[in-house]
N, C-alpha and C. Protein backbone atom coordinates (compact mmCIF):
# COMPACT_ATOMS: atom_id res chain seq x y z
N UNK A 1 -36.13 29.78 57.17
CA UNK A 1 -36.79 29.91 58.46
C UNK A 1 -37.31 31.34 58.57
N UNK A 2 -38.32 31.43 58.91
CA UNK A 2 -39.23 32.89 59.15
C UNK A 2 -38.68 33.49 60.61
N UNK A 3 -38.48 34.64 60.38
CA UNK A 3 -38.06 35.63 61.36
C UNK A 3 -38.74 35.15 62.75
N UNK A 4 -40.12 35.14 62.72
CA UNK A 4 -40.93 34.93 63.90
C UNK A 4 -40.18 33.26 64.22
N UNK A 5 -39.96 32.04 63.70
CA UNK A 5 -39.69 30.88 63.97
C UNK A 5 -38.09 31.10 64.67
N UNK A 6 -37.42 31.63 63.77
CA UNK A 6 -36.16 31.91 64.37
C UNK A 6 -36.01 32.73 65.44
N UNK A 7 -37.02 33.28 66.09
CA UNK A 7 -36.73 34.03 67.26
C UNK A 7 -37.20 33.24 68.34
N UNK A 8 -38.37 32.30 68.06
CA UNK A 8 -39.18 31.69 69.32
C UNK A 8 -37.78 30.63 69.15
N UNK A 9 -36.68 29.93 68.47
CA UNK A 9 -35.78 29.13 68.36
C UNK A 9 -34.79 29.84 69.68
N UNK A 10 -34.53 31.28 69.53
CA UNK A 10 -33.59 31.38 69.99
C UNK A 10 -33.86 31.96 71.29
N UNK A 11 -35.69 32.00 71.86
CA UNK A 11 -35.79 32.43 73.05
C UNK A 11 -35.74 30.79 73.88
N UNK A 12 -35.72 29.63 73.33
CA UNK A 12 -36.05 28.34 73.23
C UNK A 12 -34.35 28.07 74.35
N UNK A 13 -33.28 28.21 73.04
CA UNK A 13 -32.04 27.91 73.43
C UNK A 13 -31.65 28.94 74.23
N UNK A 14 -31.76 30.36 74.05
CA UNK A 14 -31.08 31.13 75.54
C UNK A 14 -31.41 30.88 76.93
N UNK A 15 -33.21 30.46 77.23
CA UNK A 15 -33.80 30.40 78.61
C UNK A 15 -33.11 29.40 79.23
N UNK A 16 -32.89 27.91 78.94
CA UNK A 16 -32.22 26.89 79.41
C UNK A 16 -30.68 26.62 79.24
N UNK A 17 -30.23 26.16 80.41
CA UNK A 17 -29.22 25.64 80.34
C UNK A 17 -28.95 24.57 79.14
N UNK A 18 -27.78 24.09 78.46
CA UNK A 18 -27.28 23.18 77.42
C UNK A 18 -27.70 21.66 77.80
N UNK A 19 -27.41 21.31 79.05
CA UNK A 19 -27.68 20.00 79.62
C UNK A 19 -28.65 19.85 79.03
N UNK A 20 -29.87 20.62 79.64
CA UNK A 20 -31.63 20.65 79.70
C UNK A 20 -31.85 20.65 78.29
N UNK A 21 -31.06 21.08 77.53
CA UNK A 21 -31.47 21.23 75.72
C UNK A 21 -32.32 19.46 75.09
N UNK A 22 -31.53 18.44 75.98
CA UNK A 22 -31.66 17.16 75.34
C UNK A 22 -32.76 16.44 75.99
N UNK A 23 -33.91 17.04 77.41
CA UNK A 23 -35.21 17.08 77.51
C UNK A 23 -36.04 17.94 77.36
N UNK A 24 -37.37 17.27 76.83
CA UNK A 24 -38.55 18.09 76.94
C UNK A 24 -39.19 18.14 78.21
N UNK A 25 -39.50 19.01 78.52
CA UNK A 25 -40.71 18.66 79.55
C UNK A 25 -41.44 20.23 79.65
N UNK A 26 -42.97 19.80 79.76
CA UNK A 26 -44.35 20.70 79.91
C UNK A 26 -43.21 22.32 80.46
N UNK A 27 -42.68 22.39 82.09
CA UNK A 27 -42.50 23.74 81.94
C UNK A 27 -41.42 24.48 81.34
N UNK A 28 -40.54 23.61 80.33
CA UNK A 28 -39.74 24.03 79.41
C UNK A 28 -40.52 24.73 77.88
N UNK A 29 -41.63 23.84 77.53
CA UNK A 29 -42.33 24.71 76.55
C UNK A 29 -43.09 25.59 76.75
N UNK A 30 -43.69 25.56 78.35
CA UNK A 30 -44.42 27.19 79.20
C UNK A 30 -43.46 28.07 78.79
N UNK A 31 -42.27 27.61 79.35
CA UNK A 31 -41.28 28.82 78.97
C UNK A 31 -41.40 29.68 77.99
N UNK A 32 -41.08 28.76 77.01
CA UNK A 32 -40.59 29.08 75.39
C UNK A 32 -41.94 29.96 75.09
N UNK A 33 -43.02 29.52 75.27
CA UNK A 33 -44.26 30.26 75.18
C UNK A 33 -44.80 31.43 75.94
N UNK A 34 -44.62 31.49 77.04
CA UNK A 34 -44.79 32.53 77.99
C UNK A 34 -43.91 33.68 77.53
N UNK A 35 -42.18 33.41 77.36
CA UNK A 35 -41.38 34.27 77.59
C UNK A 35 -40.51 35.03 76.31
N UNK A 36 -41.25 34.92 74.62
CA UNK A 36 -40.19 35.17 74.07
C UNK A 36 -40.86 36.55 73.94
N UNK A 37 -42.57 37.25 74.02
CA UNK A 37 -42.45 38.63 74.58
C UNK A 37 -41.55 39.38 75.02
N UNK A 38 -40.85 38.92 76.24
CA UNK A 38 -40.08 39.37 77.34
C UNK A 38 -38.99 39.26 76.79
N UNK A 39 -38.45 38.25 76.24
CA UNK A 39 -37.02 38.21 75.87
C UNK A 39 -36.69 39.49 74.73
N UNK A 40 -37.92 39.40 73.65
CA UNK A 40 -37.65 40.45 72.58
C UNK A 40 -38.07 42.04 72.66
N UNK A 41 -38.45 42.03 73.64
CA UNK A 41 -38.76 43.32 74.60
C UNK A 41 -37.16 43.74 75.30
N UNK A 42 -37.22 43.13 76.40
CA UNK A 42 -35.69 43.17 77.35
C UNK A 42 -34.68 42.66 76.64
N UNK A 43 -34.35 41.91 76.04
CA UNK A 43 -33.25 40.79 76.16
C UNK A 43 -32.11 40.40 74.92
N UNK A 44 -33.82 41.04 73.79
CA UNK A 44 -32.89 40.38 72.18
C UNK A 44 -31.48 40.88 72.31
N UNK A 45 -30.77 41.84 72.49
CA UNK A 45 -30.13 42.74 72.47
C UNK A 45 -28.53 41.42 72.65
N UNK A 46 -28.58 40.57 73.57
CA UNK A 46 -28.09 39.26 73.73
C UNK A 46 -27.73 38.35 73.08
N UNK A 47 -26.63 37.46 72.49
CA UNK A 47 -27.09 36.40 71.83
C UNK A 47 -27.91 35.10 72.76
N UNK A 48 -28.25 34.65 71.88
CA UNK A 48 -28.79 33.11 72.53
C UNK A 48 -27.79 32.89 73.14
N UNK A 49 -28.81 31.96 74.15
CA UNK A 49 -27.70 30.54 75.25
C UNK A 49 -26.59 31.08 75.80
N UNK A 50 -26.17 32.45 76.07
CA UNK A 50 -25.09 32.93 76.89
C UNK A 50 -25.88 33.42 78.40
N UNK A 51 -24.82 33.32 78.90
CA UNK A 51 -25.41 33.70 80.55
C UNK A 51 -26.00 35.55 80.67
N UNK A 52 -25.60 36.21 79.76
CA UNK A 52 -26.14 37.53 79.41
C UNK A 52 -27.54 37.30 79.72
N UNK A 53 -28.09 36.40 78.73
CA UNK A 53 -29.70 36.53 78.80
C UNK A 53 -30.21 35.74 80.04
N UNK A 54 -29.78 35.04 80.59
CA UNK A 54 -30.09 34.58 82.20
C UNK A 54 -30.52 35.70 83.09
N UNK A 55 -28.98 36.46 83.16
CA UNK A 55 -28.66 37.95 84.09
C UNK A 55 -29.81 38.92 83.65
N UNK A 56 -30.06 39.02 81.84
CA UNK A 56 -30.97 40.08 81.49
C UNK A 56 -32.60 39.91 82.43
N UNK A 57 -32.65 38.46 81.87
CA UNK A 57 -33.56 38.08 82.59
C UNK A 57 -34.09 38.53 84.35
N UNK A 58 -33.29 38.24 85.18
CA UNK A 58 -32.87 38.58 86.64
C UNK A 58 -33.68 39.65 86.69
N UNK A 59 -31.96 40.41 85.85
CA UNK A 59 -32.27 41.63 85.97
C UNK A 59 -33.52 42.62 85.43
N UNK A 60 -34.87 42.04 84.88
CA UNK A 60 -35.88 42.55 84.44
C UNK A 60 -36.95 42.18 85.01
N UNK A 61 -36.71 40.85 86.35
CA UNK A 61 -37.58 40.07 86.98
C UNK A 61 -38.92 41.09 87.23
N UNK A 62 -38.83 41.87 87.26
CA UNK A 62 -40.45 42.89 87.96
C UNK A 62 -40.84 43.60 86.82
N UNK A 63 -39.91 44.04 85.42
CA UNK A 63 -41.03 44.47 84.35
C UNK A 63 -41.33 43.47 83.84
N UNK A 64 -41.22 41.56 84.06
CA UNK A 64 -41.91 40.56 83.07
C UNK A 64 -43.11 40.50 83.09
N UNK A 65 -43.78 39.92 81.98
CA UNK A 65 -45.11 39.80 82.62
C UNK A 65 -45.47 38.37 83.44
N UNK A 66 -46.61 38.85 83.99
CA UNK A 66 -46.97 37.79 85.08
C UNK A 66 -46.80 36.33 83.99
N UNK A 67 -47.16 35.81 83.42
CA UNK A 67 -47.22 34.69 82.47
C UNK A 67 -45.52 34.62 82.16
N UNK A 68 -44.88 35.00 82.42
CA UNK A 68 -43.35 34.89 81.86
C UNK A 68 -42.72 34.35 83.15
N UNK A 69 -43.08 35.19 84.50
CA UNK A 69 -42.71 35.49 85.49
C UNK A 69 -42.82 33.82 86.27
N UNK A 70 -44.19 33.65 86.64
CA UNK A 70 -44.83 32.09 86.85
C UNK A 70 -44.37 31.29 85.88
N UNK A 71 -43.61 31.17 84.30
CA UNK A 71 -43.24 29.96 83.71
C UNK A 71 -41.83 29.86 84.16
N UNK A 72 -41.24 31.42 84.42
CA UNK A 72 -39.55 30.69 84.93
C UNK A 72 -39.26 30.27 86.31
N UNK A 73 -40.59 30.82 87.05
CA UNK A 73 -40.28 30.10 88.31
C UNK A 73 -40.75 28.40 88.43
N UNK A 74 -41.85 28.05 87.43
CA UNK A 74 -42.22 26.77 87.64
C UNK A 74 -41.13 25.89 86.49
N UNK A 75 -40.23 26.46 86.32
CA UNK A 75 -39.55 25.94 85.47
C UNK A 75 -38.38 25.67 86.54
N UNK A 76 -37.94 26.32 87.49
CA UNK A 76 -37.00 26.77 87.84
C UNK A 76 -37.16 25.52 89.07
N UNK A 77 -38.58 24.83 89.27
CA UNK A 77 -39.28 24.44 90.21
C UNK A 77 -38.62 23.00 89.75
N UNK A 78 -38.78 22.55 88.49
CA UNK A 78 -39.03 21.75 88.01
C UNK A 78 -37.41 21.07 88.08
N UNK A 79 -36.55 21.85 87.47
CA UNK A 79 -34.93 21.66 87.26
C UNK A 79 -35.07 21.32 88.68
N UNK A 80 -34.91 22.13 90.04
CA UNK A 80 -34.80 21.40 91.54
C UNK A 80 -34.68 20.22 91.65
N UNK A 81 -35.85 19.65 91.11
CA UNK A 81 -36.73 18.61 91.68
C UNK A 81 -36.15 16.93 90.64
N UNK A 82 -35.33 17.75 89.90
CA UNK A 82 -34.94 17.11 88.78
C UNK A 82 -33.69 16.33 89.21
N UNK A 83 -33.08 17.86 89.92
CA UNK A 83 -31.77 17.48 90.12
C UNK A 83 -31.90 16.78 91.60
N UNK A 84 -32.60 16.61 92.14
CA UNK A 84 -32.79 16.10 93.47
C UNK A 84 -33.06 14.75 93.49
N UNK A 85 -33.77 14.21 92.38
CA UNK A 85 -33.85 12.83 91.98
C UNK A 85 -33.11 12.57 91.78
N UNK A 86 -31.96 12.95 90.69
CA UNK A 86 -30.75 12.44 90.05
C UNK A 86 -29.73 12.23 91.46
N UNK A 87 -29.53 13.31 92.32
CA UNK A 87 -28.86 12.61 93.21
C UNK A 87 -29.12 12.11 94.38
N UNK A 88 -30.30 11.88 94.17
CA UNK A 88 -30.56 10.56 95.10
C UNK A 88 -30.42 9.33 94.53
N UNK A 89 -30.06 9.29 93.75
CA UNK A 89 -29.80 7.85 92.98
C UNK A 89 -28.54 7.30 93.23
């Protein structure tokens, strides 16, 4: 696996929760695309998928860039709306 593949892998598995690992959906790959700039800028420093890189995240909310910034909130939009179906069922 190439350095560059293995990093967009592991900005892939840190941004989401484990649950979310076993769907796809459109603003989960915004994510992955928008944000591994940001992650390997702020964040590498982290392993994957620990709550570190969540917090790093947070905590860098105003140096992301705008394109990083708009995919974790419409991502963030998306999980809501997700979980709001599920328990209405």
């Amino acid at each position: 696996m190439t350095p560059s593949k293995a990093a967009f892998l592991a900005i892939g598995l840190s941004l989401v929760p484990a649950a979310a690992l076993a769907q796809q959906s459109p603003a989960r790959d915004a994510l992955k695309r928008a944000c591994t700039g940001d992650y390997m800028e702020y964040c590498s420093e982290h392993a994957p998928g620990g709550p570190e890189v969540e917090a790093c995240f947070k905590a860098n909310m105003k140096k992301l860039t705008p394109a990083c910034s708009s995919a974790i909130t419409a991502y963030k939009q998306e999980q809501r709306a997700t979980r709001r179906v599920s328990e209405a069922r």
